[in-house]
N, C-alpha and C. Protein backbone atom coordinates (compact mmCIF):
# COMPACT_ATOMS: atom_id res chain seq x y z
N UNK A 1 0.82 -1.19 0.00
CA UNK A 1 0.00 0.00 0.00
C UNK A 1 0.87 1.26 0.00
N UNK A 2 1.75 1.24 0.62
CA UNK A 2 2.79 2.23 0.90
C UNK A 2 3.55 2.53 -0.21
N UNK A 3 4.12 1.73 -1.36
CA UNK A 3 4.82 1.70 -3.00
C UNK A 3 3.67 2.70 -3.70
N UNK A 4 2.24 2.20 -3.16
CA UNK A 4 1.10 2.63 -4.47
C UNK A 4 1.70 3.52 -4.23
N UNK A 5 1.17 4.46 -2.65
CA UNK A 5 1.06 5.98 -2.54
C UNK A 5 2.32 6.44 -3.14
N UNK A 6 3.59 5.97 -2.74
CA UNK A 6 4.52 6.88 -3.15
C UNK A 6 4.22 6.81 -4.85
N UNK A 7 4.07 5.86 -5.56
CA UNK A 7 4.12 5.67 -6.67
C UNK A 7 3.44 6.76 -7.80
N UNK A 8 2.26 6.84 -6.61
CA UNK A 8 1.11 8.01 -7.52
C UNK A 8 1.88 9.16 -6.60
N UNK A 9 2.26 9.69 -6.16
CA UNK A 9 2.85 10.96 -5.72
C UNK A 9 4.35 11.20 -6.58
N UNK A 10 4.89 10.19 -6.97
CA UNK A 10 5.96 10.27 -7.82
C UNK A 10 5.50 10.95 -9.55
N UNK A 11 4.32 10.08 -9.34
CA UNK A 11 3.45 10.25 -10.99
C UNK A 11 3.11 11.81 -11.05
N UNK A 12 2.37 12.39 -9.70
CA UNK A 12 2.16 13.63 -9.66
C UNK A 12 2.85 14.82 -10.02
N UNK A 13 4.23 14.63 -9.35
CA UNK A 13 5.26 15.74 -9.37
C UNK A 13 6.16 15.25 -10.76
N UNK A 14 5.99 13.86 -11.10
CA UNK A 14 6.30 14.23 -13.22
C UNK A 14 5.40 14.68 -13.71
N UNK A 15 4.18 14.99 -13.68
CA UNK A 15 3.12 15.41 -14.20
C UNK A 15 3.26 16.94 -14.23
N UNK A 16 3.89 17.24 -12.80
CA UNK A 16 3.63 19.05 -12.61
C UNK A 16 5.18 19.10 -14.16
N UNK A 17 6.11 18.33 -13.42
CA UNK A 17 7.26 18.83 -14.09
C UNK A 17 6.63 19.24 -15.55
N UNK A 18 6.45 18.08 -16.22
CA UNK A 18 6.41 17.91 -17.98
C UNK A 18 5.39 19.09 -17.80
N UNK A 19 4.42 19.45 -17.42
CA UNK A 19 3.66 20.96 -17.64
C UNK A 19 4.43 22.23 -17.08
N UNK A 20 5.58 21.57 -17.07
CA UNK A 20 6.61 23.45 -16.49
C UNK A 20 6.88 23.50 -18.16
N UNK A 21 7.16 24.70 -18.51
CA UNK A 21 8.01 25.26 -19.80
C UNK A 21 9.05 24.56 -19.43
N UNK A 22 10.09 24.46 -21.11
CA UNK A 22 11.41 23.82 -21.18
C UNK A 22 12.22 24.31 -20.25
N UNK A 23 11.86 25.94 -20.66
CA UNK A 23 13.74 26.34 -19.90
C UNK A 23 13.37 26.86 -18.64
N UNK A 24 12.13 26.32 -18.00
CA UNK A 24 11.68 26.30 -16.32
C UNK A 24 12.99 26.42 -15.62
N UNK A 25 13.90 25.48 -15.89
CA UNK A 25 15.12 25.24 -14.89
C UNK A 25 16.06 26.28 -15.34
N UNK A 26 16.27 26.90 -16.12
CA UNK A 26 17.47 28.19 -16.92
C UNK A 26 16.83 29.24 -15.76
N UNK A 27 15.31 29.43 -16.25
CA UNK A 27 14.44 31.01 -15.68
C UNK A 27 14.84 30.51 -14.24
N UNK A 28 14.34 29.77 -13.61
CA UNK A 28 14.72 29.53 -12.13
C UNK A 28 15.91 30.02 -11.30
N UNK A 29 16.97 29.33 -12.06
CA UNK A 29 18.41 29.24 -11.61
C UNK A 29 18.41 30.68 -12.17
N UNK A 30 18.22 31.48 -13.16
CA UNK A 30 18.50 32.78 -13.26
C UNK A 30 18.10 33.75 -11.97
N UNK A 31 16.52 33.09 -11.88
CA UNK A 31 15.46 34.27 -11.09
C UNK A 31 16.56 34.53 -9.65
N UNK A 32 17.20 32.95 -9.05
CA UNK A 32 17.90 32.94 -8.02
C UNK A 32 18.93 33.89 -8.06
N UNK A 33 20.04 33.68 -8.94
CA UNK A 33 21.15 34.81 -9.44
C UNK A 33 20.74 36.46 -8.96
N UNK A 34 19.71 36.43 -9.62
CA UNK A 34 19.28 37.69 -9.73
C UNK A 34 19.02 38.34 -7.91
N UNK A 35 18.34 37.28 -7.43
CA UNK A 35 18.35 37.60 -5.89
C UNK A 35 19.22 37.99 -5.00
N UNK A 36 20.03 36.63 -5.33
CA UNK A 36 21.67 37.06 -4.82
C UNK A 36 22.44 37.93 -5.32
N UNK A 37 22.09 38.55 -6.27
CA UNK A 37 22.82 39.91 -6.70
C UNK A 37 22.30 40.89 -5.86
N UNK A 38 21.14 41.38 -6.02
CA UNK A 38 20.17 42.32 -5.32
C UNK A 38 20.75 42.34 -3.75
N UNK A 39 20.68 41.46 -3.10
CA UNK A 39 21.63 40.93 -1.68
C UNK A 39 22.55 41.90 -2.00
N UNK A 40 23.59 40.96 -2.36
CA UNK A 40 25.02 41.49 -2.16
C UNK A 40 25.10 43.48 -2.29
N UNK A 41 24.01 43.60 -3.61
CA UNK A 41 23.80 45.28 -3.62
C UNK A 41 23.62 45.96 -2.66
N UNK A 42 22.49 45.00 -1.81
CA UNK A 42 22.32 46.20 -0.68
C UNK A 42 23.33 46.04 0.71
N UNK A 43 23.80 44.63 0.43
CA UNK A 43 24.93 44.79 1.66
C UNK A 43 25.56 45.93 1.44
N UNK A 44 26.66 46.03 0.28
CA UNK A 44 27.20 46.51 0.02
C UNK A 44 26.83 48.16 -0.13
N UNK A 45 25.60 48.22 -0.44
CA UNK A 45 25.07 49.63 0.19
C UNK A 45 25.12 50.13 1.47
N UNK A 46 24.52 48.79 2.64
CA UNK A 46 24.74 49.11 3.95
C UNK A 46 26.00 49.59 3.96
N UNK A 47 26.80 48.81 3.73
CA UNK A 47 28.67 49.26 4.31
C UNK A 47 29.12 50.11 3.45
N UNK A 48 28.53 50.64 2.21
CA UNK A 48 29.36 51.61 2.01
C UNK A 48 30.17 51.79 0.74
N UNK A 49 30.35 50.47 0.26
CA UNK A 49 31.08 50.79 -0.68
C UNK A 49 30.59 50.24 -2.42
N UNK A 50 31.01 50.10 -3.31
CA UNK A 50 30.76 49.92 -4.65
C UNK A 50 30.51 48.82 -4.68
N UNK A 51 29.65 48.28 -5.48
CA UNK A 51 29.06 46.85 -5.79
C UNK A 51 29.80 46.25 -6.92
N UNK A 52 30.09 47.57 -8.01
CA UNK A 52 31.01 46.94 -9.25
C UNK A 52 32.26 46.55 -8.62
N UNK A 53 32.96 47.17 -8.18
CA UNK A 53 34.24 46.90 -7.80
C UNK A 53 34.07 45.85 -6.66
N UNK A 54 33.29 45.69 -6.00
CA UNK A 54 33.49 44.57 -4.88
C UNK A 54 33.47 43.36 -5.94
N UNK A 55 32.22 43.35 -7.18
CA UNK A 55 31.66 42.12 -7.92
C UNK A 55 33.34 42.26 -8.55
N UNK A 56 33.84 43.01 -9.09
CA UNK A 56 35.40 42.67 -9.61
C UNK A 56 36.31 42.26 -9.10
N UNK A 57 36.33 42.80 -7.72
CA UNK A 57 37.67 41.96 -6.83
C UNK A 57 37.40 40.65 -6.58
N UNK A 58 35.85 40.11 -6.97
CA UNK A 58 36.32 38.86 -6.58
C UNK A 58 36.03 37.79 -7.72
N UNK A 59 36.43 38.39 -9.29
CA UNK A 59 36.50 37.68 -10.31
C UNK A 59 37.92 37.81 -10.79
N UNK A 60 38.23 36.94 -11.09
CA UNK A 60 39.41 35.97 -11.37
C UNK A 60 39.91 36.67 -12.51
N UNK A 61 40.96 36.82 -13.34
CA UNK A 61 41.64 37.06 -14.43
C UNK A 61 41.15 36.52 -15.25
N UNK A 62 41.08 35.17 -15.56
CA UNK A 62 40.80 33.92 -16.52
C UNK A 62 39.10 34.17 -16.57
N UNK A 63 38.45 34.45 -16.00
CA UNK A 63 37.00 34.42 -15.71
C UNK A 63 36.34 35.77 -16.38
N UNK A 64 37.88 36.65 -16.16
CA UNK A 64 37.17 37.93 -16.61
C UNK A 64 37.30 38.19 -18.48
N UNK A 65 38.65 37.53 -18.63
CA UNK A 65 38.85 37.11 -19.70
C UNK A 65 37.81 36.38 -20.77
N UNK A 66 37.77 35.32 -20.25
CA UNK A 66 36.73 34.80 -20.90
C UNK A 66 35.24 35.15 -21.05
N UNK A 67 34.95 35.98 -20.15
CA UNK A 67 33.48 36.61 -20.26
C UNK A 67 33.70 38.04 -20.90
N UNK A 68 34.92 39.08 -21.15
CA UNK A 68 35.05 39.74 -22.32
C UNK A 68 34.73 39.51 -23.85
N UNK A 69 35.86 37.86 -23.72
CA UNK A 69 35.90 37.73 -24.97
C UNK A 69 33.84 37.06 -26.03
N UNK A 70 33.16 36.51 -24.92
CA UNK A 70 32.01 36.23 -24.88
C UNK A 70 31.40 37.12 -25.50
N UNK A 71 31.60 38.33 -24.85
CA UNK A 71 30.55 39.57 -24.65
C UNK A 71 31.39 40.14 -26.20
N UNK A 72 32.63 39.85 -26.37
CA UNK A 72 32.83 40.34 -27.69
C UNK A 72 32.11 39.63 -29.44
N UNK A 73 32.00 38.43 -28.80
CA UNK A 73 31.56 37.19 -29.98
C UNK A 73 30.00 37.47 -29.95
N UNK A 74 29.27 38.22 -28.88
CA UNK A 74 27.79 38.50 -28.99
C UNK A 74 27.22 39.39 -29.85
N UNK A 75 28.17 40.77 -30.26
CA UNK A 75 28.07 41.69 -31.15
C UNK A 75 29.11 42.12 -31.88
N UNK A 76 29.18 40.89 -33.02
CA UNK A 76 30.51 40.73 -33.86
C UNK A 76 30.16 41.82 -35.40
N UNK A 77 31.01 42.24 -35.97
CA UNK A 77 30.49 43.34 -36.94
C UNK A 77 30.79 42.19 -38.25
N UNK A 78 29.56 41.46 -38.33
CA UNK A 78 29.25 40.57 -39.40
C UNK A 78 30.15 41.10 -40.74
N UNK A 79 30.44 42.47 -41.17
CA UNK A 79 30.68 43.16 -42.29
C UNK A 79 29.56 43.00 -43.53
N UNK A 80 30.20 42.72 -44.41
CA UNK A 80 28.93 42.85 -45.74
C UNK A 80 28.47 41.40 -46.02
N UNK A 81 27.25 41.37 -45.54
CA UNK A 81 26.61 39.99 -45.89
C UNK A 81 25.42 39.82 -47.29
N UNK A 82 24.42 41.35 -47.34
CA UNK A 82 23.75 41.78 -48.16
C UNK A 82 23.03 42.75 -48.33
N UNK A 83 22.36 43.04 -49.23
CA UNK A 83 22.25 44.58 -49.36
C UNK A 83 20.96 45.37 -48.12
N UNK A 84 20.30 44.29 -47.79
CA UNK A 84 19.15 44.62 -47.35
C UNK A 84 19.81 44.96 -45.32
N UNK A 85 20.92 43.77 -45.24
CA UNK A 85 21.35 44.12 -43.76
C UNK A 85 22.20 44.96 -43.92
N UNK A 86 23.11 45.40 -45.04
CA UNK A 86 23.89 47.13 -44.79
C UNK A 86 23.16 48.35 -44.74
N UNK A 87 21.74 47.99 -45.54
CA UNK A 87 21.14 49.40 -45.23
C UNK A 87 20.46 49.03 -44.08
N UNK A 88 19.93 47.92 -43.32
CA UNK A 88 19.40 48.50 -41.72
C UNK A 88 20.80 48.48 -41.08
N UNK A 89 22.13 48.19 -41.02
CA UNK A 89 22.89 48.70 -40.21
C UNK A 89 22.98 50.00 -40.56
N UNK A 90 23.50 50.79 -41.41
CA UNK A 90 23.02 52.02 -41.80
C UNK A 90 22.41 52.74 -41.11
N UNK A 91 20.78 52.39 -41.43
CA UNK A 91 19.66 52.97 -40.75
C UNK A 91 19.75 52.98 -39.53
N UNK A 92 20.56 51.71 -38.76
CA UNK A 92 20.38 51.77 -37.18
C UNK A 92 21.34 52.90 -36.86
N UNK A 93 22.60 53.26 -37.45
CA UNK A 93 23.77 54.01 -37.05
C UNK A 93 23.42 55.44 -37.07
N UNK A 94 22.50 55.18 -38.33
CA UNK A 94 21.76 57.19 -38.48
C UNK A 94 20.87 57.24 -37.45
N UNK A 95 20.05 56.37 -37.17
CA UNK A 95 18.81 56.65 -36.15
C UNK A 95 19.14 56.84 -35.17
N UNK A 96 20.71 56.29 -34.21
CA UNK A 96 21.24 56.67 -33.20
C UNK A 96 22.05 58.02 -32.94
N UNK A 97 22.36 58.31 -34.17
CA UNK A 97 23.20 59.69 -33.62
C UNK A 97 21.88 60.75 -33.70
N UNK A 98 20.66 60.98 -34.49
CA UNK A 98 19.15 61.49 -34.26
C UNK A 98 19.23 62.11 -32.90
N UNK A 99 19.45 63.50 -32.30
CA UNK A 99 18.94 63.93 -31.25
C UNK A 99 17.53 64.69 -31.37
N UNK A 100 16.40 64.17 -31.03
CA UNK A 100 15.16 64.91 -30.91
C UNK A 100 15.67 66.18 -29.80
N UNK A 101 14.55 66.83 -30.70
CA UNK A 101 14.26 68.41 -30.12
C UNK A 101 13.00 68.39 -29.40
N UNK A 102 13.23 67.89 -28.22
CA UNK A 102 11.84 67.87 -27.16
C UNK A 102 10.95 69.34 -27.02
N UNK A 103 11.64 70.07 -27.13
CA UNK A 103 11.45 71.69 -26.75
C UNK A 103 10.26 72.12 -28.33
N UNK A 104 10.79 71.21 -29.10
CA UNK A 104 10.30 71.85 -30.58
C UNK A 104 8.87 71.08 -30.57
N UNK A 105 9.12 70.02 -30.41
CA UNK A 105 8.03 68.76 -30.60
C UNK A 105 6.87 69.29 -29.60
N UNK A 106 6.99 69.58 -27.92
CA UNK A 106 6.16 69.98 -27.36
C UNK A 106 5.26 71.52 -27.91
N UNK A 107 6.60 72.25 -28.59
CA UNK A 107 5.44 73.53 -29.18
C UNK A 107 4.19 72.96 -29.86
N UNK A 108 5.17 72.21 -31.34
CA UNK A 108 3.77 71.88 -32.19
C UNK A 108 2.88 70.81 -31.79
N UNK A 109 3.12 70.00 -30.55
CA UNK A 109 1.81 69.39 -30.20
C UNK A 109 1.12 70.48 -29.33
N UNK A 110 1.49 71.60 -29.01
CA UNK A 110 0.53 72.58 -28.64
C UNK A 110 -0.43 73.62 -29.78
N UNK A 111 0.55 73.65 -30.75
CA UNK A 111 -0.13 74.12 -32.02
C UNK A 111 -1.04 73.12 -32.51
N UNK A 112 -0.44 71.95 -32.65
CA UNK A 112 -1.24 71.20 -33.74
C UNK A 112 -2.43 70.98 -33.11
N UNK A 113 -2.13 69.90 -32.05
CA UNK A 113 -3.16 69.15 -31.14
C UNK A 113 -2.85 67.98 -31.39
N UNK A 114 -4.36 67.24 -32.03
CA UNK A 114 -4.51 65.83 -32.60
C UNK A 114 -4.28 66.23 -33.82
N UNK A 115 -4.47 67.31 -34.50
CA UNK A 115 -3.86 66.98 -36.19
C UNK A 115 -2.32 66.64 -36.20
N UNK A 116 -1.44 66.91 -34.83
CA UNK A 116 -0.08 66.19 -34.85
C UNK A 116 0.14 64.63 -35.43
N UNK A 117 -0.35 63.90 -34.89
CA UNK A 117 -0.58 62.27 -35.62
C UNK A 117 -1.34 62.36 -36.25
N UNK A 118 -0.73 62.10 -37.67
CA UNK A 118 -2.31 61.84 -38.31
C UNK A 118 -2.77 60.30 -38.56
N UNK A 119 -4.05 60.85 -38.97
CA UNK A 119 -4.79 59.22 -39.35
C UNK A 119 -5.07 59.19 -41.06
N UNK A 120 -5.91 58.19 -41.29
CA UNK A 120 -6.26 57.87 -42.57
C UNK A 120 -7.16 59.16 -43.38
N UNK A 121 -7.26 59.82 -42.48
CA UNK A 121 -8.42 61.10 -43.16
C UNK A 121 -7.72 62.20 -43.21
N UNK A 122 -6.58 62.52 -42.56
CA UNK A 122 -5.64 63.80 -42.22
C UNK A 122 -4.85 64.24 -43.88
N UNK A 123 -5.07 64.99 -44.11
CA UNK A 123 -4.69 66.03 -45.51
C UNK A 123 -2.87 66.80 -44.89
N UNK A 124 -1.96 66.46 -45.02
CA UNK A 124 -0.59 66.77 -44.41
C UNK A 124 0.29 67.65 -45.47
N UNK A 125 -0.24 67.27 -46.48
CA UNK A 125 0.39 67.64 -48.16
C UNK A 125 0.52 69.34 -47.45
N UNK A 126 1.66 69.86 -47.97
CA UNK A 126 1.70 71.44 -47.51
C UNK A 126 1.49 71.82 -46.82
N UNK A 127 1.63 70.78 -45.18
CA UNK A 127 1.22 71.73 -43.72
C UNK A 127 2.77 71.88 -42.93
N UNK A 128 3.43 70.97 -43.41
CA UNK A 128 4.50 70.73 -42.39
C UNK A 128 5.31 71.74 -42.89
N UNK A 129 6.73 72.70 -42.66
CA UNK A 129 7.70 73.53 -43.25
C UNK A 129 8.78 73.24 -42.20
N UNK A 130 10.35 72.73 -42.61
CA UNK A 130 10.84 72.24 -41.79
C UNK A 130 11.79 73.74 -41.40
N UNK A 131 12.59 73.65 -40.24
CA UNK A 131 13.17 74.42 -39.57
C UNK A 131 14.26 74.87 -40.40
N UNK A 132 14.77 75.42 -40.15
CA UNK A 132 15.97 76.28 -40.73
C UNK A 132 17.40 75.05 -40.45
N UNK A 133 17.25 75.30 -39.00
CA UNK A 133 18.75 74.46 -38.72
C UNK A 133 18.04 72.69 -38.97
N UNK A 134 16.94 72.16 -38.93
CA UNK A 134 17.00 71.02 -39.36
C UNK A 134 17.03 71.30 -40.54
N UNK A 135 16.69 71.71 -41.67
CA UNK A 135 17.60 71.54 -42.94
C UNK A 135 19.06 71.58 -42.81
N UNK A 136 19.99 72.39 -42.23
CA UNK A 136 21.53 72.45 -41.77
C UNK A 136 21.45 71.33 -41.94
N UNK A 137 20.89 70.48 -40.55
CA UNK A 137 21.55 69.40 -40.04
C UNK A 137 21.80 68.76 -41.31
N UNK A 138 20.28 68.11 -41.52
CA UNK A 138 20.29 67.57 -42.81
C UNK A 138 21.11 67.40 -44.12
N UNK A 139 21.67 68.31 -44.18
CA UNK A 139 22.45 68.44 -45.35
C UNK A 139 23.77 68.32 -45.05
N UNK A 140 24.16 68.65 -43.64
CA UNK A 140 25.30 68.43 -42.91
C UNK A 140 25.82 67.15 -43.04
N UNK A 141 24.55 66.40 -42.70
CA UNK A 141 24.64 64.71 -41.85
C UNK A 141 24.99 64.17 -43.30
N UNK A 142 24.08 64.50 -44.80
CA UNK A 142 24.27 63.94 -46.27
C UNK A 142 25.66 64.23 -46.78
N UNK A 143 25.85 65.88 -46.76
CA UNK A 143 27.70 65.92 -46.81
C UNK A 143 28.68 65.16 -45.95
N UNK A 144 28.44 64.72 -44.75
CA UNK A 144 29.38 63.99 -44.15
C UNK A 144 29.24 62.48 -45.18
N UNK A 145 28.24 61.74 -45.51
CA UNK A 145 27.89 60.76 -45.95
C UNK A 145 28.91 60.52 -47.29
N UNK A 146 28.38 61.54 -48.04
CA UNK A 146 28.87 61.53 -49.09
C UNK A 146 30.25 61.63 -49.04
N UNK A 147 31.09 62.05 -48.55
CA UNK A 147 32.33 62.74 -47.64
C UNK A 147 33.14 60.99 -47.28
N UNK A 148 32.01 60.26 -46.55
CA UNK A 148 32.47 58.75 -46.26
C UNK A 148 32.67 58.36 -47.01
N UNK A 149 31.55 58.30 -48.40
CA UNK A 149 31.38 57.37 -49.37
C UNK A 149 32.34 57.48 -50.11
N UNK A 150 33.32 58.76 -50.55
CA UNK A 150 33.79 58.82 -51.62
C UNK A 150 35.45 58.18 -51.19
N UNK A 151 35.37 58.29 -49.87
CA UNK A 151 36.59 57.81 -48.86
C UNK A 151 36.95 56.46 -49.68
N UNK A 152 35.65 55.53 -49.44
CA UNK A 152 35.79 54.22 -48.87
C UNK A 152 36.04 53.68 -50.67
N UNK A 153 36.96 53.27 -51.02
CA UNK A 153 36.86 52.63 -52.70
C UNK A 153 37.75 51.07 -52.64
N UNK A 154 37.18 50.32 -53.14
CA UNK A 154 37.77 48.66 -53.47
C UNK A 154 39.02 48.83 -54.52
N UNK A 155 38.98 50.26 -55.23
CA UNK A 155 40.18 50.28 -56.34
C UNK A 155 41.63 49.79 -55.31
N UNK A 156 42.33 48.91 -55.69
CA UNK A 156 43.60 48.81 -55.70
C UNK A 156 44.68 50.00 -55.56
N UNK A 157 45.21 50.62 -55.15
CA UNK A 157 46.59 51.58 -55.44
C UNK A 157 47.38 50.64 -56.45
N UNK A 158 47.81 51.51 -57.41
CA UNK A 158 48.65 51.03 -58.68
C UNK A 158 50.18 51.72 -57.86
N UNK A 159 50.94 50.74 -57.85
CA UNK A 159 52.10 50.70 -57.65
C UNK A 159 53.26 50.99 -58.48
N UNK A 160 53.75 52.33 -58.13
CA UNK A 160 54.41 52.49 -59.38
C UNK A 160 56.10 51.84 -59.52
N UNK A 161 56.30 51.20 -58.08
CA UNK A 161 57.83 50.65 -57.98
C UNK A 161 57.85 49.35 -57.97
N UNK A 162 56.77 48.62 -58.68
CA UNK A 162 56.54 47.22 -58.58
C UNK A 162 57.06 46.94 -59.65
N UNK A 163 57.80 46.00 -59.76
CA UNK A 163 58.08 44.76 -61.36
C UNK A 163 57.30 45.21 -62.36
N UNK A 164 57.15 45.02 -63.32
CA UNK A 164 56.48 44.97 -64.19
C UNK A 164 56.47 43.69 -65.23
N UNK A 165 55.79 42.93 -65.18
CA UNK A 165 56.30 41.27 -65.50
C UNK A 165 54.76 41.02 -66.19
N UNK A 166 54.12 41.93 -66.86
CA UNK A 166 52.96 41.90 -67.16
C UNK A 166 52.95 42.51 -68.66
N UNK A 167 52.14 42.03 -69.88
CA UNK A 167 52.02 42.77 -70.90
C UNK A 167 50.71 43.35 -71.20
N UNK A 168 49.61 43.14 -70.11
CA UNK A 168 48.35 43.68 -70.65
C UNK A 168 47.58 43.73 -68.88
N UNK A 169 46.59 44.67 -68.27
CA UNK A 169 45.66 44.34 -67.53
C UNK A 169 45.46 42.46 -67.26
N UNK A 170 44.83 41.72 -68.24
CA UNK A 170 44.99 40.18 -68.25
C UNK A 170 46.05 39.97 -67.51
N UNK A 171 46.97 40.06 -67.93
CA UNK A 171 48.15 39.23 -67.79
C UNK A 171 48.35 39.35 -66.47
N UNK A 172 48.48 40.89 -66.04
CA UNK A 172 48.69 41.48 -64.38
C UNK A 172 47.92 40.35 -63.71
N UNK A 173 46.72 40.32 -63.71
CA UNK A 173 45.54 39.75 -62.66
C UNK A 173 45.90 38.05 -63.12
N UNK A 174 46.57 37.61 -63.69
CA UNK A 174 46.85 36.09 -64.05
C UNK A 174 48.47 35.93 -63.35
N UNK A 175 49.48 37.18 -63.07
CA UNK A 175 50.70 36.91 -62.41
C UNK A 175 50.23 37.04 -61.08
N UNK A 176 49.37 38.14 -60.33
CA UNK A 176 48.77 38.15 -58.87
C UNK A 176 48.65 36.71 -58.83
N UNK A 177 47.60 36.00 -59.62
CA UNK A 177 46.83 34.88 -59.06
C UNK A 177 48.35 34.12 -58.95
N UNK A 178 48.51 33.80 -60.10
CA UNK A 178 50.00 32.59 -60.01
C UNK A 178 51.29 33.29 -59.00
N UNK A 179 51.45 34.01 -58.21
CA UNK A 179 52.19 34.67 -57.24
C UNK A 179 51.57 34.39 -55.78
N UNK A 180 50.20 34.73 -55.61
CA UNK A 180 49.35 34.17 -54.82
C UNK A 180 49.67 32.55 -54.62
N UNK A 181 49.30 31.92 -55.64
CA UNK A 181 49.10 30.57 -54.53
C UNK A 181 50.85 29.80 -55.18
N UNK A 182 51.46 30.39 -56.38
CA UNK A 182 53.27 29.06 -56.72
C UNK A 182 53.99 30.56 -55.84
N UNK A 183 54.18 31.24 -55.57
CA UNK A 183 55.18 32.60 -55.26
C UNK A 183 55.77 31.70 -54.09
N UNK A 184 55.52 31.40 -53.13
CA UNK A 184 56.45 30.95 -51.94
C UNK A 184 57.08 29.74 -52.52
N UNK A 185 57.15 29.08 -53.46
CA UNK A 185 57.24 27.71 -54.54
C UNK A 185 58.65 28.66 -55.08
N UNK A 186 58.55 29.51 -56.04
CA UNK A 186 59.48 30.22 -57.23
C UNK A 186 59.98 31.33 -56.96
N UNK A 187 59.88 31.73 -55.52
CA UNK A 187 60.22 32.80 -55.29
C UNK A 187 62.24 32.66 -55.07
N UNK A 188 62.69 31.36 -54.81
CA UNK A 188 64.23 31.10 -55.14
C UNK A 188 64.53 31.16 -56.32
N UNK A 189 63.84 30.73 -57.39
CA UNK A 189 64.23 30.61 -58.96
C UNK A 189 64.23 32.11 -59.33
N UNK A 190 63.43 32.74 -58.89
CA UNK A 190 63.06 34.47 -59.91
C UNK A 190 64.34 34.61 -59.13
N UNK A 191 65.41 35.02 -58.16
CA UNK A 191 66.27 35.49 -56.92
C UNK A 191 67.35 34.97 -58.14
N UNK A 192 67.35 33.64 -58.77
CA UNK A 192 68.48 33.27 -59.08
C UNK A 192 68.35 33.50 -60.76
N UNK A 193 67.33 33.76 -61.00
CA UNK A 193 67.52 34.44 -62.66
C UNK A 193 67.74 36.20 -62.21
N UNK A 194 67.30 36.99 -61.34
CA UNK A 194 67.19 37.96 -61.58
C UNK A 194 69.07 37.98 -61.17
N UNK A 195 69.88 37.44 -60.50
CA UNK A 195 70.94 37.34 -60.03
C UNK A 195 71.94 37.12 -61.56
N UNK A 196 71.20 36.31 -62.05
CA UNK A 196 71.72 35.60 -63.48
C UNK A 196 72.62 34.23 -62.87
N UNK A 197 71.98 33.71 -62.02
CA UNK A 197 73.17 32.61 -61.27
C UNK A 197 72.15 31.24 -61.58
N UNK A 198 71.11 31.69 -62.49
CA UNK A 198 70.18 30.38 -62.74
C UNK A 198 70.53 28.83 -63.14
N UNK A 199 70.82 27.62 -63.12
CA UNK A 199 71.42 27.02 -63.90
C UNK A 199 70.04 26.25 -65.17
């Protein structure tokens, strides 16, 4: 009689388990963390001193290391993958340097009212006239752009003290390639013709 009960009380608490969410045990063990942080904060409030620096003196070199390099692999600068994620990185980089003019915005929601947002019925065509210095900016922020753009070019620098072992454009981009992958191969033979000691 005593096996049943435990048996169905065993059945019970797998029952609760399998109806917890998966990462029940991650959120848990986090929610705890989080407690014991909060703790240590306010000890460390009682007595007085910094919570960052206490939480640092007592992490390890190797520990701190490795949770840099973590925190570096979390927001890695992918570079150019395609056209659609360079213009929202783009977009995200312009939208952050954006300082709103709180001071401006509160006038014209005092002017406007509710014609400030509009809806599906609101006529906007020829109401808005933008500011003086937001045009500046504007044109500021596009000259800097343009200013980047013309910076940044894939052209090669043409070298004017390089060999010349080439008779056409073709030929150049066919000695790169064959220099590229035989050059550490022939790079003794060219040494001993250019020497004239070739046999």
């Amino acid at each position: 009689h005593e096996a049943c009960r435990l048996n169905s009380h065993e059945v019970l608490e797998e029952d609760k388990r399998l109806k917890l969410p998966p990462n029940w045990e991650a959120k848990k063990a986090r929610l705890e963390w989080e407690l014991q942080v909060q703790e240590k904060k306010k000890e460390c409030a009682a007595r007085g001193e910094d919570y960052e620096r206490v939480k640092l003196l007592g992490i390890s070199a190797e520990d701190a290391d490795r949770w840099e390099r973590r925190r570096k692999k979390k927001n890695p600068d992918l570079g150019f993958s395609d056209y659609a994620a360079a213009q929202l990185r783009q977009y995200q980089r312009l939208t952050r340097q954006i300082k709103p003019d709180l001071e401006q915005y509160e006038r014209l929601k005092e002017q406007y009212g509710e014609a400030l947002y509009p809806t599906s019925d609101s006529l906007l065509h020829g109401t808005h006239v933008p500011s003086k210095d937001g045009v500046d900016r504007m044109v500021a922020d596009l000259e800097k752009q343009i200013e980047k753009r013309e910076k940044y070019s894939r052209r090669r620098p043409y070298n004017d003290d390089a060999d010349i072992d080439y008779i056409n454009e073709r030929n150049a981009k066919f000695n790169q390639k064959a220099e590229r992958f035989y050059g550490k191969y022939t790079a003794e033979i060219k040494q001993n013709l250019e020497r004239g000691t070739a046999v």
